[in-house]
Protein backbone atom coordinates (compact mmCIF):
# COMPACT_ATOMS: atom_id res chain seq x y z
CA UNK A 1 -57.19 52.94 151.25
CA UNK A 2 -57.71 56.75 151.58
CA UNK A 3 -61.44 57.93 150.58
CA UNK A 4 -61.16 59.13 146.91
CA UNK A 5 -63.25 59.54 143.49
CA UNK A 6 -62.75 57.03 141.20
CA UNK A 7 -64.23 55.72 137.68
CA UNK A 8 -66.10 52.68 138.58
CA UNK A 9 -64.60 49.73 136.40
CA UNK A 10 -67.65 47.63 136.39
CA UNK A 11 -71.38 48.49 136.92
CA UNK A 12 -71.72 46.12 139.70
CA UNK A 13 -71.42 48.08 142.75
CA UNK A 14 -74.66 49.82 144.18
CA UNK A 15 -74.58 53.05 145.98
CA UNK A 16 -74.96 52.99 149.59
CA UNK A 17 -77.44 56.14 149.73
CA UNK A 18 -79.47 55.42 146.37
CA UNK A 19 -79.49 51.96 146.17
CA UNK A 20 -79.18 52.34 142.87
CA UNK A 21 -76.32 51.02 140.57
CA UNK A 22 -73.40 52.67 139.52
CA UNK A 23 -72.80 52.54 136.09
CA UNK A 24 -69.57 51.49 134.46
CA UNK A 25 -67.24 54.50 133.41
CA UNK A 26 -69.13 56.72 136.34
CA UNK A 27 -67.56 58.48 138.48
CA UNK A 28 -68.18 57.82 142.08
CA UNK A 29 -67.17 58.44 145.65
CA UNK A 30 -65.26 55.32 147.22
CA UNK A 31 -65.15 55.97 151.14
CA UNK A 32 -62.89 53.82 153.57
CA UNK A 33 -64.45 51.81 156.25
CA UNK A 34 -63.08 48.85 158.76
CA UNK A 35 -63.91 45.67 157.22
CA UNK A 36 -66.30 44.34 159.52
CA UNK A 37 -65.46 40.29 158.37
CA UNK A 38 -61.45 40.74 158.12
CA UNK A 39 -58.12 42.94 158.85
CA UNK A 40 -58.01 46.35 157.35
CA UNK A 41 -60.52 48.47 155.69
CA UNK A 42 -63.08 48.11 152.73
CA UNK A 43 -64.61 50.93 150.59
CA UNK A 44 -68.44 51.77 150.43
CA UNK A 45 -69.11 53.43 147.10
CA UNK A 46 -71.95 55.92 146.51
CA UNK A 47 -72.69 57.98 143.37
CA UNK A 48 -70.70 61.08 143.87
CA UNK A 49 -73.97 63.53 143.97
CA UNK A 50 -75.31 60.80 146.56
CA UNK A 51 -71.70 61.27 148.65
CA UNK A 52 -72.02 64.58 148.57
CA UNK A 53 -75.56 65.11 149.94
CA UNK A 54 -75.31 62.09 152.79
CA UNK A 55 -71.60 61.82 153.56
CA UNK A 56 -71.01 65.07 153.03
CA UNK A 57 -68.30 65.63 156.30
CA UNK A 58 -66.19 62.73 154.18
CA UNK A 59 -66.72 64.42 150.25
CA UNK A 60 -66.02 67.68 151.53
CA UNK A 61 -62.84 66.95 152.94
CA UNK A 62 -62.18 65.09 150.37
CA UNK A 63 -62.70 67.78 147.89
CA UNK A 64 -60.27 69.81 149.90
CA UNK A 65 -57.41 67.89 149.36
CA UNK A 66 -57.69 67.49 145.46
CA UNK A 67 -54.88 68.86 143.28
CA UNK A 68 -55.68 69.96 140.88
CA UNK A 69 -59.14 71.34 141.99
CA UNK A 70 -61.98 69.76 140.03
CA UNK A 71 -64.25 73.57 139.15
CA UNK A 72 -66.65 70.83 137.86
CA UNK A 73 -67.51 69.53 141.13
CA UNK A 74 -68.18 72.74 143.22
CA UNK A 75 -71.95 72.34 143.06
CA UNK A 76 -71.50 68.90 144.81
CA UNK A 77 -69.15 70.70 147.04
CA UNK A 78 -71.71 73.69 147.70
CA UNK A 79 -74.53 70.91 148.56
CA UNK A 80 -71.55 69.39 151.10
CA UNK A 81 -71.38 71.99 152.68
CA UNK A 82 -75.13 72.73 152.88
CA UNK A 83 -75.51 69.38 154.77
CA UNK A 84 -72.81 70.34 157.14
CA UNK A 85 -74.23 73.89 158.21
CA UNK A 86 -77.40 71.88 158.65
CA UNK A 87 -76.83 68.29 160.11
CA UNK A 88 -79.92 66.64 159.38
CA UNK A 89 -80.19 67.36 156.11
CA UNK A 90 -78.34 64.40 155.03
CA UNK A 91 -80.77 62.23 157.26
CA UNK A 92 -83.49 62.72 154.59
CA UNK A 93 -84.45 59.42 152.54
CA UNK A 94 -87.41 58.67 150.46
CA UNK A 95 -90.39 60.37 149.44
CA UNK A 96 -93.10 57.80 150.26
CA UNK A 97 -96.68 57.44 150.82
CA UNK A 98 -97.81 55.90 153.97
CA UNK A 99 -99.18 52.74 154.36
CA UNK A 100 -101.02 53.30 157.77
CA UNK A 101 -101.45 56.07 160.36
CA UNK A 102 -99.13 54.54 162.89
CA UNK A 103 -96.42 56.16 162.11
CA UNK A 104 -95.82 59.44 164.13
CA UNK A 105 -93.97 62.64 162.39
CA UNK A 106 -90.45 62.57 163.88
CA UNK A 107 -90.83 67.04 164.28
CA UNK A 108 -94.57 67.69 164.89
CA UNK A 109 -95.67 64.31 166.87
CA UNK A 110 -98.53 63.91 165.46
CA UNK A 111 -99.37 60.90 163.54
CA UNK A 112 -98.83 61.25 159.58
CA UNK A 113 -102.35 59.97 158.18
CA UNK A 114 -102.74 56.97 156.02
CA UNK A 115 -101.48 57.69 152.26
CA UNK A 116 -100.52 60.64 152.43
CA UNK A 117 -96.39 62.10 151.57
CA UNK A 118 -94.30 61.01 154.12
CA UNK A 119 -90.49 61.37 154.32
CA UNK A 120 -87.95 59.11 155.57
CA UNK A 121 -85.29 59.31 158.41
CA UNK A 122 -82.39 57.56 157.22
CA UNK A 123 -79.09 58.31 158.04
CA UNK A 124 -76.03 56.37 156.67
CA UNK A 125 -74.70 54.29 159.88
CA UNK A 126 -71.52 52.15 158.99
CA UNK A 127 -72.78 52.05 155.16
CA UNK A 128 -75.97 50.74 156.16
CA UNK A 129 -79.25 52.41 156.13
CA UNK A 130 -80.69 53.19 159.58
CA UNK A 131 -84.45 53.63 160.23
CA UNK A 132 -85.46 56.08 162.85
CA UNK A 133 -88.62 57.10 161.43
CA UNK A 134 -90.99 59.69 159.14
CA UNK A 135 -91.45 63.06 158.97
CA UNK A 136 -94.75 65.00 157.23
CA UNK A 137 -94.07 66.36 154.02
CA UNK A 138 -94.58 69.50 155.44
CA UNK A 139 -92.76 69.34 158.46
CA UNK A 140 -89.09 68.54 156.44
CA UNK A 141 -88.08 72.16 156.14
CA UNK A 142 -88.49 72.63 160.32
CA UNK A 143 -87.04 69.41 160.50
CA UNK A 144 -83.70 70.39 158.93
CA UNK A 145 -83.64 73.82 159.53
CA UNK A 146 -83.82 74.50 155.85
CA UNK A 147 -85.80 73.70 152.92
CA UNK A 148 -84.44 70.63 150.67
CA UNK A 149 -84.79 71.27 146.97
CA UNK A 150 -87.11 68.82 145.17
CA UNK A 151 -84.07 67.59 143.54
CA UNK A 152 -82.40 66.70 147.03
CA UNK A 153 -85.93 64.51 148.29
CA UNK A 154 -86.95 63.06 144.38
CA UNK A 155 -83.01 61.75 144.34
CA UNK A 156 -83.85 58.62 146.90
CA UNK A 157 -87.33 57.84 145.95
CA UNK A 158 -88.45 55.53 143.60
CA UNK A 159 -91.40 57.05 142.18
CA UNK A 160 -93.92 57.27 138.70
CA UNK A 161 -93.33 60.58 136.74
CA UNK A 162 -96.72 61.45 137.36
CA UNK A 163 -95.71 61.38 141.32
CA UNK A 164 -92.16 63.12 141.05
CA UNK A 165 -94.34 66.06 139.45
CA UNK A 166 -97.09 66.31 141.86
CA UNK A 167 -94.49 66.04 144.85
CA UNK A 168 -92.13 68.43 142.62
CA UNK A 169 -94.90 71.13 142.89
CA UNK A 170 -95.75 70.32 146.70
CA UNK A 171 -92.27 70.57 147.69
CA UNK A 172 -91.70 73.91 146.07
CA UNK A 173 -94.63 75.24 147.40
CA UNK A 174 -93.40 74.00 151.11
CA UNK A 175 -92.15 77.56 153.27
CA UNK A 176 -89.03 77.81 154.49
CA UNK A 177 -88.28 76.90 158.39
CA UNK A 178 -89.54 79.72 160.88
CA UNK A 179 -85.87 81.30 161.82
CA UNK A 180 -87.01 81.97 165.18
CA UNK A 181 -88.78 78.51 165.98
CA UNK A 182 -87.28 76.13 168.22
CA UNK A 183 -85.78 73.37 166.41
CA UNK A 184 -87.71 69.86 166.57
CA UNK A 185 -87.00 67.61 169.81
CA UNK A 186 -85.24 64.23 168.67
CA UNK A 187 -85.83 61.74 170.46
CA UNK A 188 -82.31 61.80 171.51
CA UNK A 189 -81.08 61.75 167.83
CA UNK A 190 -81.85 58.08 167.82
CA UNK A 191 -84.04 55.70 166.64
CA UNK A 192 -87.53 55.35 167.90
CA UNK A 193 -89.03 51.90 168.91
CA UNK A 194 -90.91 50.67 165.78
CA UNK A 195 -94.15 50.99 167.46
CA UNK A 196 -93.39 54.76 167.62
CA UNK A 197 -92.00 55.05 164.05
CA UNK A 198 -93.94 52.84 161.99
CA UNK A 199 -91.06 51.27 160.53
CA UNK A 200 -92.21 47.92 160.21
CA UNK A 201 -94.60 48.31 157.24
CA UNK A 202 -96.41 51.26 158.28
């Protein structure tokens, strides 16, 4: 099963990024995977924005090989490609506030005080979410090596309209990555221990 965009026939399936469902009669992105409990290969299905921005090595060739070219979907394709010039862009999860000071910011070190923004590291791993930590609300841009739009960060996070336009206005204000700063140490592009990240129920 090649991956592909497809109209979803039910609104069952939940998008592996978003968590969100996928309504019936939407489009989305249906990516192949080994089945991990049988023979042959499964799909994971994500909203095709949600492909785009966190699978984008997959959508992007994907969006390659389509005949006839879809014009339509060249703003999913720019964000793609966005992602892949800048690798841990697609890492970025949720917009959260913290529920303790344990956690320490993934690019600065420092620990990211109790309630305030934090933003999660959460790259797609076999379909599954991993957990390898939290960066400052400030720290994102230097984290990716470019700044995300709101639209990119509000996407994931479940949040009170009140919240998306506070963070909205925070994240626009944020200043694009230093060009000539070192980018962030990473832990070995890994996870940290949970004492480390937080990720427990920090």
């Amino acid at each position: 099963m090649p991956d592909r965009i497809e109209v979803a026939a039910t609104g069952r399936a939940r998008c592996r990024a978003c968590r969100r469902s996928i309504g019936k009669g939407e489009e989305r992105f249906a990516e192949a995977a080994p089945n991990p409990v049988a023979e042959g290969e499964t799909q994971h299905y994500y909203h095709v924005g949600c492909a785009a921005e966190r699978r984008p090595k997959a959508f992007a060739s994907l969006l390659a090989t389509l005949s006839p070219a879809r014009p339509d979907l060249e703003p999913w394709g720019a964000a793609a490609a966005l992602a892949l010039a800048h690798p841990r862009l697609e890492r970025l999860g949720a917009l959260e506030r913290a529920k303790s000071a344990r956690a320490t910011c993934r690019s600065c070190r420092e620990p990211i005080e109790k309630d305030s923004w934090r933003v999660a590291i959460g790259p797609i791993e076999e379909g599954r979410m991993a957990a390898w930590g939290f960066l400052h609300l400030r720290c994102v841009a230097n984290y990716a090596g470019v700044k995300p739009s709101p639209e990119r960060l509000l996407r994931y996070s479940e949040l009170t309209e009140e919240e998306r336009r506070e963070l909205t206005l925070l994240l626009t204000a944020l200043p694009e990555p230093d060009p000539n700063a070192a980018p962030p140490a990473d832990g070995g592009e890994g996870k940290q221990s949970p004492s480390e990240a937080g990720v427990d129920s920090a």
